[in-house]
Protein backbone atom coordinates (compact mmCIF):
# COMPACT_ATOMS: atom_id res chain seq x y z
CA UNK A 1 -23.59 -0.50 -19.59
CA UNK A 2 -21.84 2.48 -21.28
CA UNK A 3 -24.36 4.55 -23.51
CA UNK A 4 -22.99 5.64 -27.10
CA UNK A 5 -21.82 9.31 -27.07
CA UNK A 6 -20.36 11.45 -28.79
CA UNK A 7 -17.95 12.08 -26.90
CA UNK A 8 -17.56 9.87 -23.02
CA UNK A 9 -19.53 6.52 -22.84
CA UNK A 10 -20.83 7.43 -19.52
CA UNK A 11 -20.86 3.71 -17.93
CA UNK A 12 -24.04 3.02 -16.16
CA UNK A 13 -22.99 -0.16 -14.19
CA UNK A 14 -26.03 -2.39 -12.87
CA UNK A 15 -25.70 -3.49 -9.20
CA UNK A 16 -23.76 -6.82 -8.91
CA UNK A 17 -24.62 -9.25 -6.85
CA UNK A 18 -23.64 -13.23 -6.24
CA UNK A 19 -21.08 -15.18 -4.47
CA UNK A 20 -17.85 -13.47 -6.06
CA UNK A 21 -19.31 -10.22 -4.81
CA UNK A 22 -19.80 -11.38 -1.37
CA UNK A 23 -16.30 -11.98 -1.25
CA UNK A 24 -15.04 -8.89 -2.64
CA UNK A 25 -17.18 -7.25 0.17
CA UNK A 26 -15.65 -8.81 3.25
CA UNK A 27 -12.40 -8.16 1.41
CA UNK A 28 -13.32 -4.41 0.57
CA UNK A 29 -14.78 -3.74 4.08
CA UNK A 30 -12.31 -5.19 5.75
CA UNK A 31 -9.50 -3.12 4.22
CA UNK A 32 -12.53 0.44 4.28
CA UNK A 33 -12.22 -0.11 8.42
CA UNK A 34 -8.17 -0.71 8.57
CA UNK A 35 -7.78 2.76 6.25
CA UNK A 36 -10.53 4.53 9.02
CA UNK A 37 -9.29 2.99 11.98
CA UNK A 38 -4.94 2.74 11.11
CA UNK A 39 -4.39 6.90 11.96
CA UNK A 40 -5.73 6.38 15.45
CA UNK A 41 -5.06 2.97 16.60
CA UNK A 42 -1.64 3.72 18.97
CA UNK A 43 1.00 1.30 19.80
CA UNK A 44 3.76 2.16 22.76
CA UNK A 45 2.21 6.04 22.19
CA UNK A 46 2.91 6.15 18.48
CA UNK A 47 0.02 5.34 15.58
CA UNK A 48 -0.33 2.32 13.65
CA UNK A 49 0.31 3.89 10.70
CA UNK A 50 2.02 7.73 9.71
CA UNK A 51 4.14 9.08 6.72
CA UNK A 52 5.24 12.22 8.17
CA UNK A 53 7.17 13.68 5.56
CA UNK A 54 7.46 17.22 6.35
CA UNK A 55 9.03 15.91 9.96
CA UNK A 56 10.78 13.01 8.57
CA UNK A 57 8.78 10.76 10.59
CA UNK A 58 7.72 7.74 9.25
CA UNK A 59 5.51 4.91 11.81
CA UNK A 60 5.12 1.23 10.42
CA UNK A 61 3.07 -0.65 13.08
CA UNK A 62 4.17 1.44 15.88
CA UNK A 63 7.84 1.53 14.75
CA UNK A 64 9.46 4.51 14.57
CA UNK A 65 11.51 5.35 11.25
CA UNK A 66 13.61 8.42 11.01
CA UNK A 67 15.64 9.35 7.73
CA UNK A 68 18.64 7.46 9.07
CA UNK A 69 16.70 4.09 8.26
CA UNK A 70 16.11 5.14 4.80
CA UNK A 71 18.28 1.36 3.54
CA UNK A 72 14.95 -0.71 5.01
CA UNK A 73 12.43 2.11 3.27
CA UNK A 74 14.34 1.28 -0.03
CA UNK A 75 14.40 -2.13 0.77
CA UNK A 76 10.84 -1.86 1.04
CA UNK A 77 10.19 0.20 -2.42
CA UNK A 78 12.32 -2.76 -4.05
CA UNK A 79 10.26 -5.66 -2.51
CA UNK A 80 6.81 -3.67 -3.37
CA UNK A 81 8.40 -3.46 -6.81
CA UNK A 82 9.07 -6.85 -7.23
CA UNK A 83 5.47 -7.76 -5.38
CA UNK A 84 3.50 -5.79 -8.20
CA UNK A 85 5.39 -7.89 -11.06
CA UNK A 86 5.07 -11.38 -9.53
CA UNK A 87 1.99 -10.80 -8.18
CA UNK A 88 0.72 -9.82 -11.85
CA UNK A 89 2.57 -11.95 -13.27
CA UNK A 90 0.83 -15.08 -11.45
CA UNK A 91 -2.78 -13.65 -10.70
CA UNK A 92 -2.92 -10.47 -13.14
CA UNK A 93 -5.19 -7.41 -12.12
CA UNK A 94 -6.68 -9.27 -9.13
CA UNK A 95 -5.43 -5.88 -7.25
CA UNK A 96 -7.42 -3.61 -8.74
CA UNK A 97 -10.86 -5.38 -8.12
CA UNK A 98 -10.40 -6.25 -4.70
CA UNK A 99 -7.72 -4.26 -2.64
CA UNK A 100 -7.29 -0.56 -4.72
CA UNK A 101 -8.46 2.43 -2.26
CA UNK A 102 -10.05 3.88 -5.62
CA UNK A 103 -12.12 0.77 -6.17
CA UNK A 104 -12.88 0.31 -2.70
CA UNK A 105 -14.48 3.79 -2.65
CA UNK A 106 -15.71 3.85 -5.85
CA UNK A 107 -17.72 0.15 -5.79
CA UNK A 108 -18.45 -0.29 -1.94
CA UNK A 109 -18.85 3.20 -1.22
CA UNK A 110 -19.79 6.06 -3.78
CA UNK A 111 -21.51 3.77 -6.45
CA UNK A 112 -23.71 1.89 -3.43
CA UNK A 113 -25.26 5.82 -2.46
CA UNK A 114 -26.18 6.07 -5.90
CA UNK A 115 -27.70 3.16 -6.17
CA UNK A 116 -30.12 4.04 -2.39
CA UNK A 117 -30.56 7.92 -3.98
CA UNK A 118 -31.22 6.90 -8.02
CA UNK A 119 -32.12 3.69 -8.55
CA UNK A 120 -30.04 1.18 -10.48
CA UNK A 121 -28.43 1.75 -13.55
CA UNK A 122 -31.67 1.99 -16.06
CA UNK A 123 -33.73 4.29 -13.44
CA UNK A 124 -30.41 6.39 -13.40
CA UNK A 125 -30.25 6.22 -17.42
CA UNK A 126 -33.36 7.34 -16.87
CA UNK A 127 -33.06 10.51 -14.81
CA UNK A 128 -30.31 11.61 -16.75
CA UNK A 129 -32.53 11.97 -19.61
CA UNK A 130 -35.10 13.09 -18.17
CA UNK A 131 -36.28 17.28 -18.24
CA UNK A 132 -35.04 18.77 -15.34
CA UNK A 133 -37.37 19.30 -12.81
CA UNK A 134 -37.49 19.81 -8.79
CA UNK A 135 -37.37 16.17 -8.05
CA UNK A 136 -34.07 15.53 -10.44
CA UNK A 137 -32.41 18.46 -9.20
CA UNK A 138 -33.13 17.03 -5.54
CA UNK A 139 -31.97 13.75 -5.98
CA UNK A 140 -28.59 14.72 -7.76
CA UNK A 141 -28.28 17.77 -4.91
CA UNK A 142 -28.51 15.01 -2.05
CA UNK A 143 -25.70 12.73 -3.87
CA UNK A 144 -23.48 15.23 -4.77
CA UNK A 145 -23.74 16.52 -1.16
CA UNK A 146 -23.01 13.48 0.29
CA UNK A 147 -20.25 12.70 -2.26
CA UNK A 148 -18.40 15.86 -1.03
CA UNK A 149 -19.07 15.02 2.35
CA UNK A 150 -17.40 11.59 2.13
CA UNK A 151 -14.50 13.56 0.23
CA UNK A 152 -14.07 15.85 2.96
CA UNK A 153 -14.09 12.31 5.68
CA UNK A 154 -11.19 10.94 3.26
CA UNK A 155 -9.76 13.77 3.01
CA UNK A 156 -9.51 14.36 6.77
CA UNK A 157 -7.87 10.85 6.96
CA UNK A 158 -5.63 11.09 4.21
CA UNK A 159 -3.57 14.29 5.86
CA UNK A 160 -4.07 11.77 9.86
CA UNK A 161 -2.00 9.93 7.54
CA UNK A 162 0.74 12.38 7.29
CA UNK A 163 0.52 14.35 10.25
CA UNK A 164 -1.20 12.32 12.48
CA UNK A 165 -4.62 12.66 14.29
CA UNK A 166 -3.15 15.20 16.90
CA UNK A 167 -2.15 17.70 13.65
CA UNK A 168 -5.17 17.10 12.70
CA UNK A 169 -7.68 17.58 15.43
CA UNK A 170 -5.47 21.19 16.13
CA UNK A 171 -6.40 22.24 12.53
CA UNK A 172 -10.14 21.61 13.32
CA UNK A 173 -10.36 23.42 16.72
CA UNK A 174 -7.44 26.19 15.97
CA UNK A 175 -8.42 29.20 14.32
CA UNK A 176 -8.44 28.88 9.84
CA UNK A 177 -5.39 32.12 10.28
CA UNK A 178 -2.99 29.31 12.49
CA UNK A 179 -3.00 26.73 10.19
CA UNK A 180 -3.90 27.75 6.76
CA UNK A 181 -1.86 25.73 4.94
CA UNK A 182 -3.61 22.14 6.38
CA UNK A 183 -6.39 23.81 5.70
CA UNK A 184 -6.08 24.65 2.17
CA UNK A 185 -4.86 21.00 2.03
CA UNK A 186 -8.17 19.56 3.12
CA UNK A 187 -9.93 21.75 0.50
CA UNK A 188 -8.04 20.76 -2.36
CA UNK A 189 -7.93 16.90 -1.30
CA UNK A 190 -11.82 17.11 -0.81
CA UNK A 191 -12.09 18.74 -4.32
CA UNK A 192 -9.57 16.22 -6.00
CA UNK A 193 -11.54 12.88 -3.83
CA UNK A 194 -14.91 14.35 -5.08
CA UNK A 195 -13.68 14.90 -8.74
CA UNK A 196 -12.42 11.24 -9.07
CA UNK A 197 -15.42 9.15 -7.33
CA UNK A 198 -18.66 11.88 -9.01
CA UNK A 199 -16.77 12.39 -12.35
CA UNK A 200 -13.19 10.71 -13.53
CA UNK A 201 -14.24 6.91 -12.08
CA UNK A 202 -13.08 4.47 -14.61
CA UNK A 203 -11.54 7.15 -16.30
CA UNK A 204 -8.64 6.83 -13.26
CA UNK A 205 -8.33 2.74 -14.18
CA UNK A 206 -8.03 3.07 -17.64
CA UNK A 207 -6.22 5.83 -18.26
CA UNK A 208 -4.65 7.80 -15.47
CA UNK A 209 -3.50 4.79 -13.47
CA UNK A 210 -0.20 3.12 -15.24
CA UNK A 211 -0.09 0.00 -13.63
CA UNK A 212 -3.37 -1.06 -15.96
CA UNK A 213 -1.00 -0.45 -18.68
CA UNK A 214 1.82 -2.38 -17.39
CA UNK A 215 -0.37 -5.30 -17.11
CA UNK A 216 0.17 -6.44 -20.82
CA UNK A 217 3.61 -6.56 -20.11
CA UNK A 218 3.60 -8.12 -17.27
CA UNK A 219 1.40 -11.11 -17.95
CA UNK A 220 2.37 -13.57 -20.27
CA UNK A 221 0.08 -16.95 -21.63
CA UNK A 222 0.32 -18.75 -18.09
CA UNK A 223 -1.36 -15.42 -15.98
CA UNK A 224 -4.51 -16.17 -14.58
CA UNK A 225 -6.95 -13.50 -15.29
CA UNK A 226 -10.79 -13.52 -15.46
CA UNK A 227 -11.76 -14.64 -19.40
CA UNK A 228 -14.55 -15.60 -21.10
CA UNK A 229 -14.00 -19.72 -22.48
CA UNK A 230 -15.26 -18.89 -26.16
CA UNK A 231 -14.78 -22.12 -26.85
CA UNK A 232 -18.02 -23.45 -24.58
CA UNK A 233 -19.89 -20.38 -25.20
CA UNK A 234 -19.92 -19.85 -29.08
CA UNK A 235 -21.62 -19.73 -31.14
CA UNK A 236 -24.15 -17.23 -29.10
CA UNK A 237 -27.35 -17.86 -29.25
CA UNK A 238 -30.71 -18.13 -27.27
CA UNK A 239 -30.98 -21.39 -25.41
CA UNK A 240 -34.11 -23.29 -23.19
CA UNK A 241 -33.16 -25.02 -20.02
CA UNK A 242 -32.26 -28.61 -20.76
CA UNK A 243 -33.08 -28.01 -24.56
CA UNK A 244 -30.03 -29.84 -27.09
CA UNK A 245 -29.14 -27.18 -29.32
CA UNK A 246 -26.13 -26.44 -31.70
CA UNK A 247 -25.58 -23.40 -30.33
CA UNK A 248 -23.07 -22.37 -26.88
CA UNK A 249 -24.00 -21.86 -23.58
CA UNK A 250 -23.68 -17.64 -24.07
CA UNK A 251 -26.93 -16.87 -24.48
CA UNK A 252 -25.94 -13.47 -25.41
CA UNK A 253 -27.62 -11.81 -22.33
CA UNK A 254 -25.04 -9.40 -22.02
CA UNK A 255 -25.64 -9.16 -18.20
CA UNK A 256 -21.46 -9.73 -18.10
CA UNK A 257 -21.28 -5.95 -19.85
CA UNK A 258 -24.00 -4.60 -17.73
CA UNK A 259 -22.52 -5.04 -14.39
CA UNK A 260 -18.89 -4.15 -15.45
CA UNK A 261 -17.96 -1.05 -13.79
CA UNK A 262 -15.06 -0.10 -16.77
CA UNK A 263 -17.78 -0.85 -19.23
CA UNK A 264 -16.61 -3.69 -20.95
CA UNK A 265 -17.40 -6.60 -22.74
CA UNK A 266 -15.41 -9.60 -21.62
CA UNK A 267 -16.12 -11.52 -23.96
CA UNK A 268 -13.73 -9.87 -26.46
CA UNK A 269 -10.79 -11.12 -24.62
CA UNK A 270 -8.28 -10.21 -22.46
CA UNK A 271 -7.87 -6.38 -22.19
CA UNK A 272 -6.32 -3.74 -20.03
CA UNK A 273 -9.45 -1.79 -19.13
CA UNK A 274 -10.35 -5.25 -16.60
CA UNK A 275 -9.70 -4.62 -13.26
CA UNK A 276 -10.44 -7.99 -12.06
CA UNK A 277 -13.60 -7.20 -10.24
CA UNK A 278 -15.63 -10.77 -10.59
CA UNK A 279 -19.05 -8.66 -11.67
CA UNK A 280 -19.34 -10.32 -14.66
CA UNK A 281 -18.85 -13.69 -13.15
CA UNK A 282 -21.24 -13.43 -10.70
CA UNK A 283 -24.01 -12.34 -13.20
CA UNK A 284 -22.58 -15.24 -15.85
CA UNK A 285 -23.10 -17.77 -12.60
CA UNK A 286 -26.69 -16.74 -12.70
CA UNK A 287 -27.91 -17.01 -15.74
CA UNK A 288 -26.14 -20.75 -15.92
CA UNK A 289 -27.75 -21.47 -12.98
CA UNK A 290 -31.15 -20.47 -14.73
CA UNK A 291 -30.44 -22.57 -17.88
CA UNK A 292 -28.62 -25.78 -15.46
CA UNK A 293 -25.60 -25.49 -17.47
CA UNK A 294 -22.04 -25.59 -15.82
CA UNK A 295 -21.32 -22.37 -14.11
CA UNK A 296 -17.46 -20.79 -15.43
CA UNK A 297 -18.28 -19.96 -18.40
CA UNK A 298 -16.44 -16.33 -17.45
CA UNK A 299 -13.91 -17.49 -14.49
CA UNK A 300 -10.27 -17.23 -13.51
CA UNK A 301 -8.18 -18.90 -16.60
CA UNK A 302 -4.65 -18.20 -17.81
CA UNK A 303 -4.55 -17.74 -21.80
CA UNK A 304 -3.12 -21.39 -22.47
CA UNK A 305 -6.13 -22.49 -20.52
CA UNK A 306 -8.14 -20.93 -23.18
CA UNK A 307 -6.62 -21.23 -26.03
CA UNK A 308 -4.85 -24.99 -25.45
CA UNK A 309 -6.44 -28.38 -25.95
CA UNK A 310 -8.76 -29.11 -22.70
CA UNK A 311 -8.66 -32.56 -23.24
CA UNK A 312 -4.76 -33.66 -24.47
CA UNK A 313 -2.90 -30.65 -22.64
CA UNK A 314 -5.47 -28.97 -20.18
CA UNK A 315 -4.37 -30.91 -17.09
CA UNK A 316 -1.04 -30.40 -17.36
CA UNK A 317 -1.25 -26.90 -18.33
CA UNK A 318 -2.92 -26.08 -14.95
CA UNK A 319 -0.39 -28.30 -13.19
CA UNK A 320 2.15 -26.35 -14.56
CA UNK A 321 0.17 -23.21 -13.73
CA UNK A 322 -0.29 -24.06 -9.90
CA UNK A 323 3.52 -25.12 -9.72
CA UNK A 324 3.86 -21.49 -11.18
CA UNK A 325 1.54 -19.50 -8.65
CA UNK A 326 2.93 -21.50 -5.58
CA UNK A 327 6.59 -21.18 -6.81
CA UNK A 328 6.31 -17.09 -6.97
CA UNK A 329 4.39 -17.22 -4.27
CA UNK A 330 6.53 -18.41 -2.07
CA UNK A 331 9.30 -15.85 -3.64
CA UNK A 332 6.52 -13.02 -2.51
CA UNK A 333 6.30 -14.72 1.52
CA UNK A 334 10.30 -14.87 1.71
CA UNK A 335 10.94 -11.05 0.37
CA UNK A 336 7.91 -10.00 2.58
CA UNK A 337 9.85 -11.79 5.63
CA UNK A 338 12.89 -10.46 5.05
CA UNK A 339 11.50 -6.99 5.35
CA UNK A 340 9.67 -7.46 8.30
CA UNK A 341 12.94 -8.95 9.87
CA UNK A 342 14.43 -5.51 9.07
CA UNK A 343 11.63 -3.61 10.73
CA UNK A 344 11.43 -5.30 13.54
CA UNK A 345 14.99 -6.38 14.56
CA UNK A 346 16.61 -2.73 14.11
CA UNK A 347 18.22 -0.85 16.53
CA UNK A 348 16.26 1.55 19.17
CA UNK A 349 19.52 3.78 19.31
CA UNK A 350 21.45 4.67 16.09
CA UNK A 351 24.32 6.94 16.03
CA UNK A 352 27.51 8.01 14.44
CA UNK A 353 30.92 8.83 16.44
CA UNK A 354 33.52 10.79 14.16
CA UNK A 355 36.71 11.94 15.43
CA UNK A 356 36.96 16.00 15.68
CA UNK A 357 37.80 17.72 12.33
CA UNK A 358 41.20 19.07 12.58
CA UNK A 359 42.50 17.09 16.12
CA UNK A 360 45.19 15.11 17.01
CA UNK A 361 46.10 12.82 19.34
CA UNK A 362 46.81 14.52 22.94
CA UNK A 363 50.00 13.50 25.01
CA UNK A 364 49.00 13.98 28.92
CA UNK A 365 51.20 14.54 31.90
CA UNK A 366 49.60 11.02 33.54
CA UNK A 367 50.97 8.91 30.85
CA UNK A 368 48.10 8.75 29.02
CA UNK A 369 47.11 9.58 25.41
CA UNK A 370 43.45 10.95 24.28
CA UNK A 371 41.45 11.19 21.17
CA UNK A 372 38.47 13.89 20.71
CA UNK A 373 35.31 12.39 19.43
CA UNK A 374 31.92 14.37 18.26
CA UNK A 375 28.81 11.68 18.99
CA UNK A 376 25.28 12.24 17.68
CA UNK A 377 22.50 9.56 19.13
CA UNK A 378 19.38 9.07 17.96
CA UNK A 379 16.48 7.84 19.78
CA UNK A 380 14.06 5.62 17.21
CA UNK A 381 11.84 4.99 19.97
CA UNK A 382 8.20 6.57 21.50
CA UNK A 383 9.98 6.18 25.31
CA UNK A 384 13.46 8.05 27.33
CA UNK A 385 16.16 5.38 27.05
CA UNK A 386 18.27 6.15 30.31
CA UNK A 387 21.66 5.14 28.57
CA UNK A 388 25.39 4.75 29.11
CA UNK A 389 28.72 4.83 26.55
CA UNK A 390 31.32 1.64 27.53
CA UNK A 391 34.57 1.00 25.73
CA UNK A 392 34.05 -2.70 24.46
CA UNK A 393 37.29 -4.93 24.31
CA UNK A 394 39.99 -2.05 25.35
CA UNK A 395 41.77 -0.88 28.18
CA UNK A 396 40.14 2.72 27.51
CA UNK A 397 37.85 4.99 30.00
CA UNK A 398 35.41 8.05 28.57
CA UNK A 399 35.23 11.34 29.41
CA UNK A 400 32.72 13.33 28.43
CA UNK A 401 32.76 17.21 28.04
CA UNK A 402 28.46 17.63 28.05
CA UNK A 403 27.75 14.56 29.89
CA UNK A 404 24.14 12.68 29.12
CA UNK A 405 22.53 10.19 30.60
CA UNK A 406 18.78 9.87 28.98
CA UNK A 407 18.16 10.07 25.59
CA UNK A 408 14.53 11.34 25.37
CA UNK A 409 12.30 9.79 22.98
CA UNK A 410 11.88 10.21 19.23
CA UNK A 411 15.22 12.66 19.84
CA UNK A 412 18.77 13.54 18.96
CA UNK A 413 21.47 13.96 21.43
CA UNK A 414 25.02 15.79 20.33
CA UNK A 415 27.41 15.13 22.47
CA UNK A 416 31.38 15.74 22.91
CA UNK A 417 33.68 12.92 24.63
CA UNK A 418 37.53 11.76 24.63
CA UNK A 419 38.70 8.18 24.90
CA UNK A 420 41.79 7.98 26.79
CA UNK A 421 44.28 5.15 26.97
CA UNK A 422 47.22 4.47 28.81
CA UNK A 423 50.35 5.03 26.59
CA UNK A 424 52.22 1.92 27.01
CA UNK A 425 48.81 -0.06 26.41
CA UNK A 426 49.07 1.54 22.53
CA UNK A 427 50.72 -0.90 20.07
CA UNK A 428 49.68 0.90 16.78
CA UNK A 429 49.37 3.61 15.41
CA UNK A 430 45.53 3.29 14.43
CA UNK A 431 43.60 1.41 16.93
CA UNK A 432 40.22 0.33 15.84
CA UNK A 433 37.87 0.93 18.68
CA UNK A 434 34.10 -0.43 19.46
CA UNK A 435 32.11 2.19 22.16
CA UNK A 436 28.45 0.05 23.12
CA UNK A 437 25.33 2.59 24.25
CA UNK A 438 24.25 0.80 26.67
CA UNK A 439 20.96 0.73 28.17
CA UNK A 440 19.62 -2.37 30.36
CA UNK A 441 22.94 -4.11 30.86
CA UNK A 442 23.01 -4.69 27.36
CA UNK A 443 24.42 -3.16 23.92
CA UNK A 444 21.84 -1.37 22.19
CA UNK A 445 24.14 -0.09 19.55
CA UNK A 446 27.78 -0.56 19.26
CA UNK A 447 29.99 2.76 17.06
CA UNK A 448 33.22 1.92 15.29
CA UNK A 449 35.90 4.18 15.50
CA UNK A 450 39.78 4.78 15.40
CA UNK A 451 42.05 5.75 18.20
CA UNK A 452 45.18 7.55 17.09
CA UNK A 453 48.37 7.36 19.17
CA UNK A 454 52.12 6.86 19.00
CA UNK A 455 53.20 3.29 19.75
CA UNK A 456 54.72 2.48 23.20
């Protein structure tokens, strides 16, 4: 519950609790021990996850990306574009609540320690008021020490992220003097961690992040968001369990604003500082329970839900709702599809063959005509790829002038080669040529080209 100031409402949130909650917990936890475990979980020799960006590296599930793949990373910006509107669009700020890092941290994390060291949110009211004595200044010394200790753990596993667990583990056992740029990186990342969860909290929803402000774009009357059905619950008023009274089924509790962890009142309507969390309709739930009315009275409802005609147009309005959700949806599964096709069916080998600057086609004494080529391969994988170059669909033969037969992994090869021809075999000018790298009796890439050459 946010206490009147002049100048921040600090928001005291009381500890939720209830089926909704539950949820968001297996949810959150789940996602807390993929973020922990990702930087060190290795597939073929290469980690689940790493964003190298100082090497260019990038790992998705074991696959290695290099810059040259940068068409499926854009690809992948565009989908994650379109994923936040639809996904908004149908289910509003559902993201926030449940799958954010910064609620994550902040709700399942942070804001549960403070809750074991100070008590829930009127015992820490409370203490914050309270004179300062020994026993305040050691219960806000032990959270504050073990808020910048779990700052320093994130930290740590943010920059795994980027330069992977063996970076890491160097900067921790080298001398500060070898690496003292990763570590001035882990000191400002624990800083900026420890300033967000102890201080900024809600602050980052409702102001600093943007995509709480896109929301009202986003959504339109169809969006289902959590609300508050004014029409059941007004007028407040106090209520006795199985009494008849003229008054709705609020009872004006305000448990809803206690347990919101943006400080809110839901009950005002929909509004951009609601990150989706369920609190408030776990603690409604309750006190319906309590009074044996219907429980919903704050639940997941799309505007027209609200503000429509239950009885003539409700049903149909939810029909067209559901046809709504499962139709972008489905839009959502087929762009993230396509993208995994991409990652998964590219090449192991790229590379680009370019004929020398400044040659020409060379006349030999055998009868045969030759074309200088520059060839740069690229291994995308974590293992050697013992290789070979074949001309595919022409009487041609390669020589090479730095002959290669292994590309080694996560690697670029240069090389320098001629295609020869017989002369008489030439019918045009420009002859468009395919060369395969092959490695396993098979094609793993196949290079365009042009062969240039008098006609017989």
């Amino acid at each position: 519950m946010a206490e009147k100031q002049t100048k921040r409402a600090w928001v005291y949130a009381k500890k939720p609790g209830g089926k909704w909650f539950n949820r968001r917990q297996g949810v959150g936890y789940a996602l807390l021990a993929f973020f922990i475990a990702a930087p060190f979980v290795k597939i073929a020799g290469e980690p689940l996850l790493l964003f190298n960006v100082i090497e260019r590296k990038f790992v998705l599930f074991g696959s290695v990306f290099w810059p040259q793949d940068l068409h499926i990373f854009v690809f992948g910006m565009l989908i994650a574009m379109v994923c936040i509107v639809l996904f908004t669009a149908v289910y509003g700020r559902v993201w926030c609540g449940w799958a954010c890092p910064q609620t994550i941290f902040m709700e399942l994390v942070f804001r549960r320690i403070e809750f074991l060291i100070e008590g829930d949110w009127l015992q820490q009211k409370k203490l914050d008021k309270a004179p300062n004595t020994m026993a305040k200044y050691a219960k806000k010394g032990v959270k504050h020490t073990i808020f910048l200790l779990i700052s320093f753990g994130i930290s740590n596993l943010f920059l795994a992220y980027i330069i992977g667990v063996e970076g890491l583990w160097k900067i921790m056992i080298d001398p500060i003097s070898q690496h003292l740029g990763g570590f001035v990186a882990i000191v400002l990342f624990t800083l900026a961690f420890y300033g967000v969860f102890a201080y900024l909290r809600e602050i980052v929803c409702t102001t600093i992040c943007p995509y709480g402000r896109l929301q009202s774009v986003l959504m339109d009357d169809k969006s289902v968001t959590i609300a508050y059905d004014h029409r059941r619950g007004e007028p407040r008023g106090h209520r006795k369990k199985g009494a008849e009274q003229s008054v709705g089924d609020c009872v004006d509790c305000n448990l809803c604003v206690q347990v919101c962890p943006t400080g809110i009142d839901i009950r005002n309507g929909l509004q951009m500082e609601c990150v989706s969390c369920t609190a408030c309709i776990d603690a409604c739930d309750a006190v319906m329970e309590k009074l044996d009315r219907p429980k919903q009275l704050i639940g997941f409802y799309s505007v027209s839900e609200i503000e429509g005609d239950m009885k003539s147009s409700g049903s149909n309005t939810k029909s067209n709702g559901n046809t709504r959700a499962v139709a972008y949806t489905m839009v959502l599964i087929a762009l993230v599809a396509v993208f995994g096709w991409l990652v998964f069916s590219r090449s192991q080998v790229d590379g680009t063959l370019l004929r020398a600057k400044g040659s020409t086609y060379q006349l030999l004494d055998d009868g045969t005509v030759s074309n200088l080529y520059s060839l740069e391969l690229i291994n995308k994988t974590s293992s050697d790829i013992p290789f070979s170059l074949e001309v595919l669909g022409e009487n041609m033969t390669i020589r090479m002038v730095n002959p290669l037969t292994v590309l080694k992994a996560g690697t670029t090869a240069q090389m320098t080669l001629f295609l020869v021809s017989p002369q008489q075999s030439v019918k045009t000018y420009k002859t468009n040529v395919k060369i395969g790298v092959m490695a396993e009796g098979k094609a793993v890439e196949t290079l365009k080209t042009t062969f240039v050459a008098p006609p017989n």
